[in-house]
Protein backbone atom coordinates (compact mmCIF):
# COMPACT_ATOMS: atom_id res chain seq x y z
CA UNK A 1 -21.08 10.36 44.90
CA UNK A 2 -18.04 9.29 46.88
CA UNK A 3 -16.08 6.39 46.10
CA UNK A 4 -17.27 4.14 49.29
CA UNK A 5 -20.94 4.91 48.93
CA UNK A 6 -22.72 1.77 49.67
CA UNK A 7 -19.68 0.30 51.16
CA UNK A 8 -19.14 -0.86 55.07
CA UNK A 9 -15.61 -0.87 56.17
CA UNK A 10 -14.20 -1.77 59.89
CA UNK A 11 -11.12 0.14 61.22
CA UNK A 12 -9.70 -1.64 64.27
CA UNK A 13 -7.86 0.25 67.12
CA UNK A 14 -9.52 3.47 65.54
CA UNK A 15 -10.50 5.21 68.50
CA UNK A 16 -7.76 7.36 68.07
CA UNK A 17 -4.48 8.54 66.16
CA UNK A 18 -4.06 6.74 62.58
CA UNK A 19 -7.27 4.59 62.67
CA UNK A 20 -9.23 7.76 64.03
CA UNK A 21 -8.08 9.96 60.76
CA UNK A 22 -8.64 6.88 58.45
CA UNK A 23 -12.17 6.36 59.62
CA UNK A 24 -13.18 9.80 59.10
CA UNK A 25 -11.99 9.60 55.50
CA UNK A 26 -13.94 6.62 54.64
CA UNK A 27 -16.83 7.99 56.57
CA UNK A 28 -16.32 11.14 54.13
CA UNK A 29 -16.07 9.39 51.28
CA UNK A 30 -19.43 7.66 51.99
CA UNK A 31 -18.69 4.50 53.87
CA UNK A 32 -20.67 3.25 56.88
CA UNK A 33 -17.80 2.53 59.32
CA UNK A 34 -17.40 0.67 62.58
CA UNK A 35 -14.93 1.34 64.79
CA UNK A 36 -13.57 -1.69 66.32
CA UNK A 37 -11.14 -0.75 69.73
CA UNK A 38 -10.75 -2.28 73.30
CA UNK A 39 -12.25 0.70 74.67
CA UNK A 40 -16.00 0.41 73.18
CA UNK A 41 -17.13 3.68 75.32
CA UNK A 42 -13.78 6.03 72.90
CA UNK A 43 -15.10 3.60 69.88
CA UNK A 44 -18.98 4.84 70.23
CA UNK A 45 -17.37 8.71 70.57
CA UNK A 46 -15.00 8.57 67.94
CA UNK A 47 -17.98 6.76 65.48
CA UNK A 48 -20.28 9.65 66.59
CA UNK A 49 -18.09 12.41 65.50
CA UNK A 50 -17.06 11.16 62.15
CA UNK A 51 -20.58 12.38 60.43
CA UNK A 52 -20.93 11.60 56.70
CA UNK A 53 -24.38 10.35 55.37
CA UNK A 54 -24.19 6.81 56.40
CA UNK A 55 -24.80 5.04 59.55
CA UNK A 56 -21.22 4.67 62.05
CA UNK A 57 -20.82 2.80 65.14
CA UNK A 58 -18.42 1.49 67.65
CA UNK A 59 -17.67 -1.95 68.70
CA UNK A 60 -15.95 -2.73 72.27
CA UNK A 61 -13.10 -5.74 70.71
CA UNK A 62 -10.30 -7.93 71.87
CA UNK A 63 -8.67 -8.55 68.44
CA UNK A 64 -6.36 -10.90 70.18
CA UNK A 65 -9.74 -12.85 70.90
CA UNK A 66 -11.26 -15.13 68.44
CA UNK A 67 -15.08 -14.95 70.11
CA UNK A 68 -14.41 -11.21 70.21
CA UNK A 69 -13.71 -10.46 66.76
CA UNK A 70 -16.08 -12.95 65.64
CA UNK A 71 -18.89 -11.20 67.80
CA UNK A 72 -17.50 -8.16 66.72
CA UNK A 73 -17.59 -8.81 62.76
CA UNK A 74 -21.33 -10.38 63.39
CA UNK A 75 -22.57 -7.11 64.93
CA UNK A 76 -20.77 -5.19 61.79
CA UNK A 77 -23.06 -7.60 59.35
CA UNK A 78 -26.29 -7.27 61.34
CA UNK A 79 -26.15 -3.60 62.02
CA UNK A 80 -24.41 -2.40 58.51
CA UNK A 81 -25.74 -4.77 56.27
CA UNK A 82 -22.48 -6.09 54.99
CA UNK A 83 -18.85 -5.96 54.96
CA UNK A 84 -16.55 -4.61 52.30
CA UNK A 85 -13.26 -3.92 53.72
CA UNK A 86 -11.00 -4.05 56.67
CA UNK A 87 -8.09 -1.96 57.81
CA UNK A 88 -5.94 -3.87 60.05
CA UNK A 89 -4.74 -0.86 62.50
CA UNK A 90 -5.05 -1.90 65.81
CA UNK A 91 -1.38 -1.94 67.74
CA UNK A 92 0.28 -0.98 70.69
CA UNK A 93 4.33 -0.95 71.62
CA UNK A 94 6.06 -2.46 73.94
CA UNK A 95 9.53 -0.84 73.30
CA UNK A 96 13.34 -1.87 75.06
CA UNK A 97 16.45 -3.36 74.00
CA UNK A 98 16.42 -7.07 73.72
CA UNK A 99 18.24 -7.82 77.37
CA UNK A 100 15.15 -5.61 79.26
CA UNK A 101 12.60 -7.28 76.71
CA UNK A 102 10.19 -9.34 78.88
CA UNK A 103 8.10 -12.37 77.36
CA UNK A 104 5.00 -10.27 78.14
CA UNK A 105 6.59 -7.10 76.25
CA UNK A 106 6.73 -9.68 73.58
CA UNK A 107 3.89 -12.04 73.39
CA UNK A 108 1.89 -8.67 73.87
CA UNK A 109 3.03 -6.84 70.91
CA UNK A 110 2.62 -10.28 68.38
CA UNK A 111 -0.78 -10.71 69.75
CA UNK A 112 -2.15 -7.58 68.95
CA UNK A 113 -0.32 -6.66 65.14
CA UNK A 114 0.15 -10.28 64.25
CA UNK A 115 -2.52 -12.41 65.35
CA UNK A 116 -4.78 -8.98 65.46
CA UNK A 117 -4.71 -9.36 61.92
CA UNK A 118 -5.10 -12.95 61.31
CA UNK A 119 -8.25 -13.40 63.40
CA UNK A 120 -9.88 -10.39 61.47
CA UNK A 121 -8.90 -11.50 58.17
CA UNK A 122 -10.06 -14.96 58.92
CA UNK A 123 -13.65 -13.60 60.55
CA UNK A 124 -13.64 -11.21 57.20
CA UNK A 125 -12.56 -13.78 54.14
CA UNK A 126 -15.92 -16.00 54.88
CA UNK A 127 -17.98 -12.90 53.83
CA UNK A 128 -15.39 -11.93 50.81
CA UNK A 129 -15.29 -15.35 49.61
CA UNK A 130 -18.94 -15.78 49.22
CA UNK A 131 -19.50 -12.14 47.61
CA UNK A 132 -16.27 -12.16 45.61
CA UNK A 133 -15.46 -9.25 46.95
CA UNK A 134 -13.04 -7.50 49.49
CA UNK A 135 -10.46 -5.49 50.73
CA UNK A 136 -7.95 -5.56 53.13
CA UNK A 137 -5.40 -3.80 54.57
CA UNK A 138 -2.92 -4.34 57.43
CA UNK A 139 -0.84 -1.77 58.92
CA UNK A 140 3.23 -2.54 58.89
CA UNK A 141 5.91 0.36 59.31
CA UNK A 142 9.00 1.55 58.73
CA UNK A 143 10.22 -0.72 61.68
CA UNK A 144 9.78 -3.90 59.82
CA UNK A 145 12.97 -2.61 58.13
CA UNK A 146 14.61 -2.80 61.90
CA UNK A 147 14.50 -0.19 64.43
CA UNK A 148 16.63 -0.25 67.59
CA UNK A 149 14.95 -0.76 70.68
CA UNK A 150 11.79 -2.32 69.03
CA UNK A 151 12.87 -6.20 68.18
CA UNK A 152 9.06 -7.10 69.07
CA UNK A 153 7.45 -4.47 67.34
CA UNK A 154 10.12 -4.56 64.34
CA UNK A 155 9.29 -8.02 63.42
CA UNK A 156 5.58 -8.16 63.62
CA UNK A 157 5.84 -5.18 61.55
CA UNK A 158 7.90 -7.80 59.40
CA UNK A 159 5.57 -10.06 59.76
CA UNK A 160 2.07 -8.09 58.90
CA UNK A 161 3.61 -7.78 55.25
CA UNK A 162 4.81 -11.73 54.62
CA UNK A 163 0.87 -12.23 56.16
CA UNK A 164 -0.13 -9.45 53.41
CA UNK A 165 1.52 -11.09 50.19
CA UNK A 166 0.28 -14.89 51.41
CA UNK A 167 -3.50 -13.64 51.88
CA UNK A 168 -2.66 -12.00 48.43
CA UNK A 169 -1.83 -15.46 47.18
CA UNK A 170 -4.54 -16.70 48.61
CA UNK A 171 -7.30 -14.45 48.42
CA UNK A 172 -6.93 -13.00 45.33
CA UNK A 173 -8.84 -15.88 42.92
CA UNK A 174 -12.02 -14.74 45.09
CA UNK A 175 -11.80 -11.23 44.31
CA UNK A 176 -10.40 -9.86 47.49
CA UNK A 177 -7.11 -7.35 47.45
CA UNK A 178 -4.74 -7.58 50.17
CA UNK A 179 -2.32 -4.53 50.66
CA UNK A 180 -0.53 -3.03 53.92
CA UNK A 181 0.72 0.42 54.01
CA UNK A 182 4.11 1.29 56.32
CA UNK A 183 3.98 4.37 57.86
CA UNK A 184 6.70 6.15 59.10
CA UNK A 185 6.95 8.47 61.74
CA UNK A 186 3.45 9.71 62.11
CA UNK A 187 2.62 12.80 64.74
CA UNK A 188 -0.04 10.93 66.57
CA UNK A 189 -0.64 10.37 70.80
CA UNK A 190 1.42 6.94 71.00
CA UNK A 191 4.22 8.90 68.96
CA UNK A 192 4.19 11.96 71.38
CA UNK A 193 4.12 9.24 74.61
CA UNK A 194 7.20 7.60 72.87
CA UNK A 195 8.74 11.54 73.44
CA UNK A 196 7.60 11.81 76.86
CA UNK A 197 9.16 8.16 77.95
CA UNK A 198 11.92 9.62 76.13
CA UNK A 199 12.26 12.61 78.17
CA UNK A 200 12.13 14.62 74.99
CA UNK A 201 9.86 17.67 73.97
CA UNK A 202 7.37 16.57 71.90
CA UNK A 203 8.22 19.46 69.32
CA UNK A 204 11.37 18.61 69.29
CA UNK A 205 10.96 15.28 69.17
CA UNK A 206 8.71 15.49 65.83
CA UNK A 207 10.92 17.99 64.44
CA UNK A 208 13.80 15.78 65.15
CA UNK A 209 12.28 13.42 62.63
CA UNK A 210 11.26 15.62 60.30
CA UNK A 211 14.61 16.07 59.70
CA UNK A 212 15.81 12.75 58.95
CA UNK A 213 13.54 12.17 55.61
CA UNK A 214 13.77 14.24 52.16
CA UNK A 215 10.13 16.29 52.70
CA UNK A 216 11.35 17.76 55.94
CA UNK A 217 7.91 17.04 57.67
CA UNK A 218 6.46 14.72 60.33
CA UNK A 219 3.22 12.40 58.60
CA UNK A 220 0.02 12.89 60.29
CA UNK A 221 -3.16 10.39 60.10
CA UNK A 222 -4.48 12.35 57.12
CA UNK A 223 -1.37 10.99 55.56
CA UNK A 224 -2.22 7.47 56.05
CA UNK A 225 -5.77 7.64 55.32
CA UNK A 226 -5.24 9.31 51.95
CA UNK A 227 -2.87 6.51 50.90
CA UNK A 228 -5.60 4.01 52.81
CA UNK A 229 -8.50 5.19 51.01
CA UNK A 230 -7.02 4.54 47.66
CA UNK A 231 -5.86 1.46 48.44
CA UNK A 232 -9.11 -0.08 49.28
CA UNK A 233 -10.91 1.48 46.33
CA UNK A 234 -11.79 0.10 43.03
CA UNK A 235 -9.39 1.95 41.73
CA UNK A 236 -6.68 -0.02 43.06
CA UNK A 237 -8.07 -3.49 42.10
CA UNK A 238 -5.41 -4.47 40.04
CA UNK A 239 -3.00 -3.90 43.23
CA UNK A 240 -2.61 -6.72 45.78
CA UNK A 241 0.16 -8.13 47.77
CA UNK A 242 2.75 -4.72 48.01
CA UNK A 243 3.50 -2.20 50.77
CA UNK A 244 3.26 0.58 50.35
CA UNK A 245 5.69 3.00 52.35
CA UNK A 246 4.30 6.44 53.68
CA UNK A 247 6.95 7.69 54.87
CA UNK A 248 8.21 11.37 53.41
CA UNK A 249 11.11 9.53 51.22
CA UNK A 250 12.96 8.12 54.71
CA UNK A 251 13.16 4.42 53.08
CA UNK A 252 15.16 6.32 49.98
C-alpha cells in the first residue's frame, strides 16, 4: 500500500520542472492527481505519463483567477471524488534590479505565488473544513531570504511563508496542516532559461551553484517531491506552520 492510496491531491503549475517531479511521486505513492497549469493541453500530457494505479488528469487554470480555480477545484471533486491536499507550486519570474522593475514585472509575479496561493487555499479549506481533513503546501525559496535582482520574486517568496504560518493558525483546529517547503537552486527548465538570459552555460551555470552550498550538488525535482511527499502525509500531522528549506545546507 502506498501512503496516498485513496487520497486526491492537486499540484498547480505541474506541467513541468518541480510540480512535474512532485506529481509523479504522489501518483507513485498511490494518489489520484490533477495537474492544475495554464497550459491544459502540457497538463493532460504530463497527467498521462505519470501512471500509478489511480485515475490522473489535467486541468487548463488561471490561479490568478477566482472563477478559474474555483472551476478548476469543482472538476477535481467531480472527477476524483474528493480532495485531500494541495501543493501550491505554480510560479513564474520576472527578474531585474529594482530601477528596470516594471509594475507589470511586479504585479505579475505577486499574482501568481501570492494570490496563486490564496485563491487555492480558499477554493480548498471549504472541503477541509467540512471533512476535518487537509493538507497544504505552498512553495517559498531560498529568495525569501533576499536575492539580488529578484525584489518581486524575493518577497512573495517572503510572503508564501507569513501566508503558511497564518493558515496554520487558522486552519489547524479543523484538522488541516499547512507547511511550505523553500527550495534552493533546483536544476529544472526555468533554472536553465535563467542561464541562458544570463549568457551562461547551463553546466556551468548549475555547477556554479553547486558550489556555493556544503553537498556540492545542484537539487533536482526529485528533491522537492521527496521532502513534499512527507510533508503532506500522516506522518507529518503533528507538523504545521514551518518551512522547510531544501536546499543542500546553503541557508547554513
Amino acid at each position: 500500500m502506498g501512503r496516498y492510496d485513496g487520497r486526491v491531491a492537486i499540484i498547480t503549475g505541474a506541467a513541468r520542472g518541480i510540480g512535474a517531479g512532485t506529481a509523479k511521486r504522489f501518483a507513485e505513492e498511490g494518489a489520484a492527481v490533477a495537474i492544475f497549469d495554464i497550459n491544459e493541453e502540457q497538463a493532460a500530457g504530463t497527467a498521462a505519463g505519470l501512471g500509478g494505479a489511480a485515475k490522473s488528469i489535467g486541468v487548463g487554470v488561471d490561479v490568478t483567477d477566482s472563477a478559474s480555480v474555483d472551476a478548476g477545484v469543482a472538476r477535481v471533486l467531480d472527477e476524483l471524488g474528493g480532495l485531500h491536499v494541495i501543493i501550491n507550486n505554480a510560479g513564474i519570474t520576472r527578474d531585474n534590479l529594482l530601477f528596470k522593475l516594471s509594475e507589470d514585472d511586479w504585479d505579475a509575479v505577486m499574482n501568481v505565488h501570492l494570490k496563486g496561493a490564496f485563491l487555492m487555499s480558499r477554493a480548498a479549506q471549504k472541503t477541509f473544513v467540512e471533512q476535518k481533513y487537509g493538507k497544504i503546501l505552498n512553495l517559498s525559496s531560498v529568495s525569501a531570504n533576499g536575492n539580488r535582482g529578484q525584489a518581486n520574486y524575493s518577497a512573495a517568496k517572503a510572503g508564501v511563508q507569513g501566508f503558511t504560518r497564518t493558515l496554520a493558525l487558522e486552519l489547524g483546529p479543523f484538522g488541516v496542516n499547512v507547511n511550505a517547503i523553500a527550495p534552493g537552486f533546483i536544476a529544472t527548465e526555468m533554472t536553465d532559461d535563467t542561464a541562458r538570459r544570463l549568457k551562461i552555460d547551463v553546466e556551468e551555470f548549475r555547477k556554479l551553484n553547486a558550489e556555493a552550498n556544503p553537498v556540492r550538488r545542484v537539487g533536482f525535482p526529485e528533491d522537492i517531491a521527496a521532502a513534499a511527499a512527507f510533508l503532506c502525509s500522516d506522518e507529518a500531522s503533528y507538523i504545521t506552520g514551518q518551512t522547510l528549506y531544501v536546499d543542500g545546507g546553503a541557508k547554513i
